[in-house]
PDB file of N, CA and C in Angstrom:
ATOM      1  N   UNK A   1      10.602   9.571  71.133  1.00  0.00           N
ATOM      2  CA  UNK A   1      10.003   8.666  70.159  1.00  0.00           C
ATOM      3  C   UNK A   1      10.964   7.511  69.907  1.00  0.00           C
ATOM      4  N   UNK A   2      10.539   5.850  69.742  1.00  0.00           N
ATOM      5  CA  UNK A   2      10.911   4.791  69.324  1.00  0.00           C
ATOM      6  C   UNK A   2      10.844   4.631  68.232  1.00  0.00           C
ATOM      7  N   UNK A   3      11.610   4.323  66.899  1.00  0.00           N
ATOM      8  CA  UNK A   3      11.021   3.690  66.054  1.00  0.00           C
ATOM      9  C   UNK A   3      11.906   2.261  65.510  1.00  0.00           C
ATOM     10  N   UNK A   4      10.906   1.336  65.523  1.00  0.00           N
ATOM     11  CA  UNK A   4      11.775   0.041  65.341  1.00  0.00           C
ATOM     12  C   UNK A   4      11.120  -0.635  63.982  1.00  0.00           C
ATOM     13  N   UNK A   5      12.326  -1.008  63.035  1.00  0.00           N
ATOM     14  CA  UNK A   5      11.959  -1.246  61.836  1.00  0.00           C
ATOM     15  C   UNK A   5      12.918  -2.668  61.627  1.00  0.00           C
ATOM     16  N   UNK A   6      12.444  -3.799  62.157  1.00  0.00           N
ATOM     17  CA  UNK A   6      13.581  -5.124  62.270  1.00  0.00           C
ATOM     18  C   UNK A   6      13.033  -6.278  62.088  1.00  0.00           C
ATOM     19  N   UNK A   7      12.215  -6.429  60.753  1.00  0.00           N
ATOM     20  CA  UNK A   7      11.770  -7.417  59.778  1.00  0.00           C
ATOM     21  C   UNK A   7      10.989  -8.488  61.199  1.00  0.00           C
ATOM     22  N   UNK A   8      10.361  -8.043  61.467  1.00  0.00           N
ATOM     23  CA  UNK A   8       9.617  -9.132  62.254  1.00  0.00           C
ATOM     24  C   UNK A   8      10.119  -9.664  63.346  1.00  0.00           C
ATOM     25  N   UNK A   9      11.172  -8.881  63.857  1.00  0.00           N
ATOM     26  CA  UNK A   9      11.302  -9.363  65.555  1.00  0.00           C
ATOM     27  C   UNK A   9      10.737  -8.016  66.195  1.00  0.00           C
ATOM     28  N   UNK A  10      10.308  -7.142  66.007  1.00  0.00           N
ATOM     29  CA  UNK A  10      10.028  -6.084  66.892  1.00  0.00           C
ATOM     30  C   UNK A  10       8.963  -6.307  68.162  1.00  0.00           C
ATOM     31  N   UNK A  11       8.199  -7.650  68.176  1.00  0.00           N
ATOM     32  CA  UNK A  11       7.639  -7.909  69.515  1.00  0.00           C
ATOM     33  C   UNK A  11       8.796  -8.655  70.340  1.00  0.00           C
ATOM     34  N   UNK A  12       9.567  -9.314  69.899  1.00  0.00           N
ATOM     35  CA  UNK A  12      10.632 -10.119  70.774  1.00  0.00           C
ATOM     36  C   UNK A  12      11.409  -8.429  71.723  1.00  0.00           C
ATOM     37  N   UNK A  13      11.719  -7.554  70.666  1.00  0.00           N
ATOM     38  CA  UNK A  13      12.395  -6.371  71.311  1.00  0.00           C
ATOM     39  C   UNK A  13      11.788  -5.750  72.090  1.00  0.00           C
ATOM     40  N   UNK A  14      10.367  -5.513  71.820  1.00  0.00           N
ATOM     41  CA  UNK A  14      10.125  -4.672  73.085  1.00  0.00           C
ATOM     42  C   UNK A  14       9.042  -5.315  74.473  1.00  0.00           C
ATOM     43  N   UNK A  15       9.503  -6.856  73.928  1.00  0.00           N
ATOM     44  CA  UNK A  15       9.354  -7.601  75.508  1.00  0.00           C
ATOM     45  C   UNK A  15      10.820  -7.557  75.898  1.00  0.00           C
ATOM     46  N   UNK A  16      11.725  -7.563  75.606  1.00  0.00           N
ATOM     47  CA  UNK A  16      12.970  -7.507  76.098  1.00  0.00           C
ATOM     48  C   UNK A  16      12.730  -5.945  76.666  1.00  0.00           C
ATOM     49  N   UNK A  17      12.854  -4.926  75.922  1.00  0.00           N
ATOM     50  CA  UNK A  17      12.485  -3.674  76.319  1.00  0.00           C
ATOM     51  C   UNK A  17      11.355  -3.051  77.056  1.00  0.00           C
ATOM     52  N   UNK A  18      11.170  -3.932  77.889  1.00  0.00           N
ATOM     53  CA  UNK A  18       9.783  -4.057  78.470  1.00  0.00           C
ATOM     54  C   UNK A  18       9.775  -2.389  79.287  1.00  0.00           C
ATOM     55  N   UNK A  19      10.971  -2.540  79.831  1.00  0.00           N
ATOM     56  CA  UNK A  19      10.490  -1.511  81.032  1.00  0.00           C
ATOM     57  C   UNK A  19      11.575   0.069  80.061  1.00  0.00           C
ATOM     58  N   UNK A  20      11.912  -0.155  79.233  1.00  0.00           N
ATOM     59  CA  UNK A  20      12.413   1.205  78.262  1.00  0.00           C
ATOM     60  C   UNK A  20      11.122   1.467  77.123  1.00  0.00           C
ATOM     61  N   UNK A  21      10.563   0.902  77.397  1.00  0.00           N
ATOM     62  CA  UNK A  21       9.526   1.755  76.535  1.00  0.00           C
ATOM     63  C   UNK A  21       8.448   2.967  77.406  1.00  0.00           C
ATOM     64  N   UNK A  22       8.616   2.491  78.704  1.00  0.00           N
ATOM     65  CA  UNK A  22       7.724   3.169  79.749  1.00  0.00           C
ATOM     66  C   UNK A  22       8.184   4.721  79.603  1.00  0.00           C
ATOM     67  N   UNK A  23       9.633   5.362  78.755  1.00  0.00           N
ATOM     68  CA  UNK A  23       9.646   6.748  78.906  1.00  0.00           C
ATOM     69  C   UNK A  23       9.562   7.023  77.669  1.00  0.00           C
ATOM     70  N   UNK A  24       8.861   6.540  76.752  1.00  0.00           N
ATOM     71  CA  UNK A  24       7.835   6.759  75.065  1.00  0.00           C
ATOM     72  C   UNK A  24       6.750   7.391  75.224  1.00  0.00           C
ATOM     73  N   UNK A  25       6.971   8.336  74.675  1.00  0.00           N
ATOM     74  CA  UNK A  25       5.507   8.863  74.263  1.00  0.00           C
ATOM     75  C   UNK A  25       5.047   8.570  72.934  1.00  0.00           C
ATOM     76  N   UNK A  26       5.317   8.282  71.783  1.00  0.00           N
ATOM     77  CA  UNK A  26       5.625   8.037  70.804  1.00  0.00           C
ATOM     78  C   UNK A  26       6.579   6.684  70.298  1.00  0.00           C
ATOM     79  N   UNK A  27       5.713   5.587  69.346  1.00  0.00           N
ATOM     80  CA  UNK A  27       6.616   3.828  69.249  1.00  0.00           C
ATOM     81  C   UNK A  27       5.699   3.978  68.079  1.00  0.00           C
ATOM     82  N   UNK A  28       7.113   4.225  67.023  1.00  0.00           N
ATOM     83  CA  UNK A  28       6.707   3.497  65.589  1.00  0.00           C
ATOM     84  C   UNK A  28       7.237   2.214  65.158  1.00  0.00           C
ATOM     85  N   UNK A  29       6.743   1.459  64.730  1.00  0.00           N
ATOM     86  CA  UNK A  29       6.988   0.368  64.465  1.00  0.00           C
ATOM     87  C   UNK A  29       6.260  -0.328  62.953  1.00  0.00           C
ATOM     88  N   UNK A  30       7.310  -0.985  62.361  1.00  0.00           N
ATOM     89  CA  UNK A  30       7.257  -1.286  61.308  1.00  0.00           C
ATOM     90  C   UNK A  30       6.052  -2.781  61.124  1.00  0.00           C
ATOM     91  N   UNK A  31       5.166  -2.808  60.934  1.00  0.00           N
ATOM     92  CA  UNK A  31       4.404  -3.964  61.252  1.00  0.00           C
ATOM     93  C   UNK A  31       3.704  -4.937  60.148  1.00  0.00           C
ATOM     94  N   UNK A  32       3.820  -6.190  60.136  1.00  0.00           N
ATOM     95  CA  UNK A  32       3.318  -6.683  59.025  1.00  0.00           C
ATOM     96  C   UNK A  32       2.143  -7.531  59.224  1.00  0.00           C
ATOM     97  N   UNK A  33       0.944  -7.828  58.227  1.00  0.00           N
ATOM     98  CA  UNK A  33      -0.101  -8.431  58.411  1.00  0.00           C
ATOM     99  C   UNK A  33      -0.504  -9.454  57.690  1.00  0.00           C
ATOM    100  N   UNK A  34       1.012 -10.090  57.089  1.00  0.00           N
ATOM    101  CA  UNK A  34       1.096 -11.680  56.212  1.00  0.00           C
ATOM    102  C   UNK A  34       2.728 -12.106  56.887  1.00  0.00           C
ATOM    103  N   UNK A  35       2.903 -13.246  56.794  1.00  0.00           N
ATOM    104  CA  UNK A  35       4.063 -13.759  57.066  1.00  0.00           C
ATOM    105  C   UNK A  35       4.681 -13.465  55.806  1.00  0.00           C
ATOM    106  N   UNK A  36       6.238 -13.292  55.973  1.00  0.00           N
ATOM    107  CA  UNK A  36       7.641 -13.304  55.495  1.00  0.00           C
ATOM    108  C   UNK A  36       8.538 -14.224  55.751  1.00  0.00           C
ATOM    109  N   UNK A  37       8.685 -14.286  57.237  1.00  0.00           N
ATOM    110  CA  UNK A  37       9.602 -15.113  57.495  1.00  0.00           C
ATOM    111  C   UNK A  37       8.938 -15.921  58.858  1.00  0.00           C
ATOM    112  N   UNK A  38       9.650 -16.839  59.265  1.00  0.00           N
ATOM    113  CA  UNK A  38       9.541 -17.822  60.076  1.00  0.00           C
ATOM    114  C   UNK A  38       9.289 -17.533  61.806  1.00  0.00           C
ATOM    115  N   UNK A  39       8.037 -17.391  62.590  1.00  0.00           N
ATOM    116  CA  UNK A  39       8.208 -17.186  63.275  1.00  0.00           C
ATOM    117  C   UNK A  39       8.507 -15.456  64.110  1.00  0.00           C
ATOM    118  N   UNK A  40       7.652 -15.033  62.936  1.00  0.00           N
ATOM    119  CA  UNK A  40       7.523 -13.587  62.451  1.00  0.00           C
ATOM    120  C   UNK A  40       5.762 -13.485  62.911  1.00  0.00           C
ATOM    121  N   UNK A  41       6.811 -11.491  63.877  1.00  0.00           N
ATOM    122  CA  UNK A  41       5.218 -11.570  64.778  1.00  0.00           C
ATOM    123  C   UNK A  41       4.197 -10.898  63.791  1.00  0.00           C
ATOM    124  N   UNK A  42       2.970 -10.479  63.392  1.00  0.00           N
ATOM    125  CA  UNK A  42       2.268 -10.060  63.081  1.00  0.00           C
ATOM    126  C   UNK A  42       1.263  -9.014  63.920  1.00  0.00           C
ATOM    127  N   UNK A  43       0.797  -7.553  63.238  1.00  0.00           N
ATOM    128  CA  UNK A  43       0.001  -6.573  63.764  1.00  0.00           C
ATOM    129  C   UNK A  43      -0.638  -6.694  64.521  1.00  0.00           C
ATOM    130  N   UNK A  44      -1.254  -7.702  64.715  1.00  0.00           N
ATOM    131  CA  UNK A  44      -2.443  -8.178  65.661  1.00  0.00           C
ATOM    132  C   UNK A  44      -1.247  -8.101  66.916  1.00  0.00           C
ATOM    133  N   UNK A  45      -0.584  -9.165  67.146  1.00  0.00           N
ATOM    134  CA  UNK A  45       0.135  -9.500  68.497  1.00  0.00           C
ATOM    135  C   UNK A  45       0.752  -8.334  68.727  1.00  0.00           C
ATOM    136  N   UNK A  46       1.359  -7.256  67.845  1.00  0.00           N
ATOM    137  CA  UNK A  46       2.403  -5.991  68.293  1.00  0.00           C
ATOM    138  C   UNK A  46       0.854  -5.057  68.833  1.00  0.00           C
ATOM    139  N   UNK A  47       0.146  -5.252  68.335  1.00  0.00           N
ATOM    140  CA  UNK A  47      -1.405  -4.471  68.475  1.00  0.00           C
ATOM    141  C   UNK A  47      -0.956  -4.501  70.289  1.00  0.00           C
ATOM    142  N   UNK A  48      -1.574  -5.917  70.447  1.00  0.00           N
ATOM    143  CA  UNK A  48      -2.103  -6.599  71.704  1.00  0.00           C
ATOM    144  C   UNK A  48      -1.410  -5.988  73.179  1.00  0.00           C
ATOM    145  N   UNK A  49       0.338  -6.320  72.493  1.00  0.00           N
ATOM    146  CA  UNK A  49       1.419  -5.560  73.553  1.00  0.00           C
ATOM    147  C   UNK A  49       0.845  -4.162  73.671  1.00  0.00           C
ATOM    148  N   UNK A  50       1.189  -3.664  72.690  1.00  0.00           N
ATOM    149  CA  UNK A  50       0.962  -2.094  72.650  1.00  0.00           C
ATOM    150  C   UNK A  50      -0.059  -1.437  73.708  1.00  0.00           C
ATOM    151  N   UNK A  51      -1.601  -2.396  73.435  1.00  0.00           N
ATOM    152  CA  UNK A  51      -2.573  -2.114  74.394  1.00  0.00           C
ATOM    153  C   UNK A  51      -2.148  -2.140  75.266  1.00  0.00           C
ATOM    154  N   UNK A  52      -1.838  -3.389  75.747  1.00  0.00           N
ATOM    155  CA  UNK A  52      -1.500  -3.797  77.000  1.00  0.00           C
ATOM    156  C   UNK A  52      -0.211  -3.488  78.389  1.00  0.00           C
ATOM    157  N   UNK A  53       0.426  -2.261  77.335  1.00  0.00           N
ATOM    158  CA  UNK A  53       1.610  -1.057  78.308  1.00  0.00           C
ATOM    159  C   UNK A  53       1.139   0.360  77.812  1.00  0.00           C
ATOM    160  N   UNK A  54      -0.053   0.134  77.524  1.00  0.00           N
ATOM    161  CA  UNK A  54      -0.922   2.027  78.038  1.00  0.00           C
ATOM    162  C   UNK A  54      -0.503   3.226  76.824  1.00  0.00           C
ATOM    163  N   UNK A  55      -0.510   2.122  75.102  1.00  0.00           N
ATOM    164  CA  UNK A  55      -0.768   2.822  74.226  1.00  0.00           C
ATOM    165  C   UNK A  55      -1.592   2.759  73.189  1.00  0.00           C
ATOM    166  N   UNK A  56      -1.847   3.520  71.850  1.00  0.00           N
ATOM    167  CA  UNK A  56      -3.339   3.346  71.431  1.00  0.00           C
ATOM    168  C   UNK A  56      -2.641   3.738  70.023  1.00  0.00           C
ATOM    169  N   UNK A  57      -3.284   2.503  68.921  1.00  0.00           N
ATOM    170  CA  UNK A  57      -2.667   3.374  67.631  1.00  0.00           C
ATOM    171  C   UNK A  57      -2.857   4.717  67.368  1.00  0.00           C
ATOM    172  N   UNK A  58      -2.182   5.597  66.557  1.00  0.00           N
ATOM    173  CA  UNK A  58      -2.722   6.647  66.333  1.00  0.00           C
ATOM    174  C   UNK A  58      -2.684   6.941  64.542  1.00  0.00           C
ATOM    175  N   UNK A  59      -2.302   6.437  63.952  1.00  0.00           N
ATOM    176  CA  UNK A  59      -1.776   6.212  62.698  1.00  0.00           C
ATOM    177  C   UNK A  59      -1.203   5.101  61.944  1.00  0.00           C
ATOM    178  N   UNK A  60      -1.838   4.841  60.875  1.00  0.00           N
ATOM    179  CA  UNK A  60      -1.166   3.363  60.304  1.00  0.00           C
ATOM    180  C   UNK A  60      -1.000   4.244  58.759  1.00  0.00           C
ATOM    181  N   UNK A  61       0.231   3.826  58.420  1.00  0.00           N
ATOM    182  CA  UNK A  61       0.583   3.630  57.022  1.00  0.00           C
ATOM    183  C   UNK A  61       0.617   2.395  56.376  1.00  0.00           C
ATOM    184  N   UNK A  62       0.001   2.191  55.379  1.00  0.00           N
ATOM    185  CA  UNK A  62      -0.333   0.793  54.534  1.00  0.00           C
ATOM    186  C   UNK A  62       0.312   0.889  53.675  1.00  0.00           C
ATOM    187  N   UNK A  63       0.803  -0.299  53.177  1.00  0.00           N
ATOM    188  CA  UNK A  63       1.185  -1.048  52.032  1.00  0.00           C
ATOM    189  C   UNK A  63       0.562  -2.001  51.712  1.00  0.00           C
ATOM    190  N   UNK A  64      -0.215  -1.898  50.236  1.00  0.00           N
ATOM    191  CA  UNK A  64      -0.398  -3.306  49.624  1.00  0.00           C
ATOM    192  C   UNK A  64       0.350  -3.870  48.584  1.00  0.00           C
ATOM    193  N   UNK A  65      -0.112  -5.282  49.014  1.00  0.00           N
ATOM    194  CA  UNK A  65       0.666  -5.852  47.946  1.00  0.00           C
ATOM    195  C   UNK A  65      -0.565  -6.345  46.702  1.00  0.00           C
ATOM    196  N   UNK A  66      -0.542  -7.063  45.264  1.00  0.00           N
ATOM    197  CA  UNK A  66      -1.441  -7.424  44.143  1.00  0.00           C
ATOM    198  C   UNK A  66      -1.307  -8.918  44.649  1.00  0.00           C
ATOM    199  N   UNK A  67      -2.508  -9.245  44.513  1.00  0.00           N
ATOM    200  CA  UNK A  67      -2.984 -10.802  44.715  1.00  0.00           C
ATOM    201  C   UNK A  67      -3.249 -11.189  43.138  1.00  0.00           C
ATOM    202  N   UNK A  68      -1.915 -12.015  42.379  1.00  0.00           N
ATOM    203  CA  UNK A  68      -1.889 -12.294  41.403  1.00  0.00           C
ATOM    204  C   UNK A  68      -3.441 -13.033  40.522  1.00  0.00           C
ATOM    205  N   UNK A  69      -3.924 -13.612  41.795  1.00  0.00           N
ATOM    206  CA  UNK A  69      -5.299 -14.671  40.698  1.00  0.00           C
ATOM    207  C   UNK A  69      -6.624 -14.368  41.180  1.00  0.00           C
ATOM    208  N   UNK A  70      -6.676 -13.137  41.790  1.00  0.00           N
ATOM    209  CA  UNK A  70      -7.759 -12.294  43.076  1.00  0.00           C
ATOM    210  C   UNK A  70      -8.521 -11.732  41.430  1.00  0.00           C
ATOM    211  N   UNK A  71      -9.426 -12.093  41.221  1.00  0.00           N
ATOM    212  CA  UNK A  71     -10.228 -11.167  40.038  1.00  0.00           C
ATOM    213  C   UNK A  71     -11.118 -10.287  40.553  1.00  0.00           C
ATOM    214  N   UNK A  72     -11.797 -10.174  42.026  1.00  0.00           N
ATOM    215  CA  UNK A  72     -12.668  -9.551  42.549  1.00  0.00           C
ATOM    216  C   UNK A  72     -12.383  -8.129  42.480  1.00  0.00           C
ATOM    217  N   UNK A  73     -13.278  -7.023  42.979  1.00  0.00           N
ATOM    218  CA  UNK A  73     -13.759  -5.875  42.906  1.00  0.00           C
ATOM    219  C   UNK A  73     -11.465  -4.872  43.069  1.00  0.00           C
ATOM    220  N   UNK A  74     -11.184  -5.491  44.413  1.00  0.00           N
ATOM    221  CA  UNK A  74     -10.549  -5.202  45.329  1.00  0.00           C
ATOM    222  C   UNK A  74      -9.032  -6.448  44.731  1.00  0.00           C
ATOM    223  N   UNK A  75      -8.218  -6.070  44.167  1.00  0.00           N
ATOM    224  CA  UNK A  75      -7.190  -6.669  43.858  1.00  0.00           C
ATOM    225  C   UNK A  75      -5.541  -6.276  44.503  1.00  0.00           C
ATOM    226  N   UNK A  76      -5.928  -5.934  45.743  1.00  0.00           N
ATOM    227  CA  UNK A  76      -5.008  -5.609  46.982  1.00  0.00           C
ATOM    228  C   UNK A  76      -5.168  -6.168  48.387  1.00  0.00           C
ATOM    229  N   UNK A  77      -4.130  -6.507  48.868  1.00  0.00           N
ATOM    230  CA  UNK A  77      -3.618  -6.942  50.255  1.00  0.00           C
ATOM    231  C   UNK A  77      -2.815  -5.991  50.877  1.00  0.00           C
ATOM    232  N   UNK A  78      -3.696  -5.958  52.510  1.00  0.00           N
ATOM    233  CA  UNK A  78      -2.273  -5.167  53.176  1.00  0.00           C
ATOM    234  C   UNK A  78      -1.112  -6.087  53.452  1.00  0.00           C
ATOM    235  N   UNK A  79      -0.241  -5.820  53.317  1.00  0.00           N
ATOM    236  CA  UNK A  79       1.023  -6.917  53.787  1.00  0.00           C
ATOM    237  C   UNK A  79       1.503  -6.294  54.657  1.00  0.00           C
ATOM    238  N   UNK A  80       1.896  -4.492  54.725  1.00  0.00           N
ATOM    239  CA  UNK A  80       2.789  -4.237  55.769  1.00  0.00           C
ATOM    240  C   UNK A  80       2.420  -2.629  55.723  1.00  0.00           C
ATOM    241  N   UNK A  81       2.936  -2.021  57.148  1.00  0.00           N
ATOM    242  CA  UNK A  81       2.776  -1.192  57.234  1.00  0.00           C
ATOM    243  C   UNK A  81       4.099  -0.444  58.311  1.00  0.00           C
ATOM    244  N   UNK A  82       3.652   1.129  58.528  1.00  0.00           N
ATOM    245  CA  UNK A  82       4.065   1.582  59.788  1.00  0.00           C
ATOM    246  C   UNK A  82       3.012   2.101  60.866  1.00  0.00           C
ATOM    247  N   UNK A  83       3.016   1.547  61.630  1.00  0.00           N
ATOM    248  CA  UNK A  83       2.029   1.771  62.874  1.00  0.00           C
ATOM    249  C   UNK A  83       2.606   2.542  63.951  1.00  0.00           C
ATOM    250  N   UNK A  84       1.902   3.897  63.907  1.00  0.00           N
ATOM    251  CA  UNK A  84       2.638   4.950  65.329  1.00  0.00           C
ATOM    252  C   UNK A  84       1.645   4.826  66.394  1.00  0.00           C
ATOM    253  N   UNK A  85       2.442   4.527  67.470  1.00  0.00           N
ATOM    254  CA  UNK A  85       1.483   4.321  68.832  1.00  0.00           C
ATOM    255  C   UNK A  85       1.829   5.433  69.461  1.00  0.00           C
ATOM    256  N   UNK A  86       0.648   6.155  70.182  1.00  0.00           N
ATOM    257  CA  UNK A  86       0.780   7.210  71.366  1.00  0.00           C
ATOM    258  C   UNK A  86       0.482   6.482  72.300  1.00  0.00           C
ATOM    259  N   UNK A  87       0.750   7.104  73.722  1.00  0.00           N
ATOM    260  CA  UNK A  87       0.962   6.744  75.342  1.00  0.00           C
ATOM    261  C   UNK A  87      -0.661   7.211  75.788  1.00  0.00           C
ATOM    262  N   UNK A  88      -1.405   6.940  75.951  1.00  0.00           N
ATOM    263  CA  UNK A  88      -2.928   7.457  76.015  1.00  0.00           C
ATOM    264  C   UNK A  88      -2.673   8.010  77.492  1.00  0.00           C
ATOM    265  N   UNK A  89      -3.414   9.010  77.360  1.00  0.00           N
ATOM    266  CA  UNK A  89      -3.683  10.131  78.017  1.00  0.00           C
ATOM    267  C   UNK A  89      -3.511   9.943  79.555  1.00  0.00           C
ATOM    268  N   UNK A  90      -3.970   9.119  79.874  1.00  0.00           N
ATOM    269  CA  UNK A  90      -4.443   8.413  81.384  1.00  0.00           C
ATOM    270  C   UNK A  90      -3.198   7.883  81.857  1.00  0.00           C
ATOM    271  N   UNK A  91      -1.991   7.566  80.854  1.00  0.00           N
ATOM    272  CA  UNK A  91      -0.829   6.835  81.330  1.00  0.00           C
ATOM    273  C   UNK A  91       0.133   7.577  80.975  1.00  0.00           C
ATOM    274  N   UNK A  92       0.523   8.862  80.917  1.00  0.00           N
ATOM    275  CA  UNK A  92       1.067   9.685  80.583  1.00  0.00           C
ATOM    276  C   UNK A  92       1.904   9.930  81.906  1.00  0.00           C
ATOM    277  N   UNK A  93       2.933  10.087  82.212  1.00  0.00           N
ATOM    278  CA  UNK A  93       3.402  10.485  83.750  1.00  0.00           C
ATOM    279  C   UNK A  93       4.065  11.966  83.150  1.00  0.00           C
ATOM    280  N   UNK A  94       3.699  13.093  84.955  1.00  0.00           N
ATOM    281  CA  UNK A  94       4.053  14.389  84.632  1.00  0.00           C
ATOM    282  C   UNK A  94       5.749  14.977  83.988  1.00  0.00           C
ATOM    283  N   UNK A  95       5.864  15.714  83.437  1.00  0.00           N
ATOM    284  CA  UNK A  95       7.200  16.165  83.336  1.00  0.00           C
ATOM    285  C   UNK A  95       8.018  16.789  84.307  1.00  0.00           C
ATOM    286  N   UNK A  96       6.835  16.977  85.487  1.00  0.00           N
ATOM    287  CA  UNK A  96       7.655  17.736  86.679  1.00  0.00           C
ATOM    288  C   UNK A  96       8.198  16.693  87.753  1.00  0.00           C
ATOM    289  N   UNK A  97       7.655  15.608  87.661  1.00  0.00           N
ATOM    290  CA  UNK A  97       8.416  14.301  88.642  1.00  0.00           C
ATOM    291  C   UNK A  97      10.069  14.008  88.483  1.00  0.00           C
TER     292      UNK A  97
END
């Protein structure tokens, strides 16, 4: 298991880590769904990677934050979370290789 918790570079890391994530079965990652800082990736794009090297969320932990002047039903935002990705089934390589 991975888990990377680094305020909004964690897509820069695991394009750098492109080919060390391939022996994960398990990538938690700390993910946010409002900006903080500058140039800061967001859930969607860590989503996108994730798909796209043969894993599938399996769990999200939420955090909201209060939308100070929000009067509606619903007076919460997700801002951030932890998102655990599994290796889907099909891309799994054997333990006996």
């Amino acid at each position: 298991m991975l888990k990377l918790d680094t305020q909004g570079t964690a897509l820069s890391i695991l394009k750098a880590a492109e080919n060390c994530i391939k022996i994960y079965s398990f990538v938690e990652i700390e993910v946010k769904f409002t900006r903080s800082y500058q140039d800061q990736c967001l859930f969607h794009e860590v989503m996108g990677f994730m798909l796209d090297h043969g894993f599938e969320l399996l769990h999200l932990n939420r955090v909201f934050s209060q939308r100070r002047k929000f009067f509606g039903f619903s007076k919460a935002q997700i801002t951030f979370g932890d998102a655990l990705f599994v290796r889907r089934e099909d891309k799994l390589q054997s333990f006996d290789e």
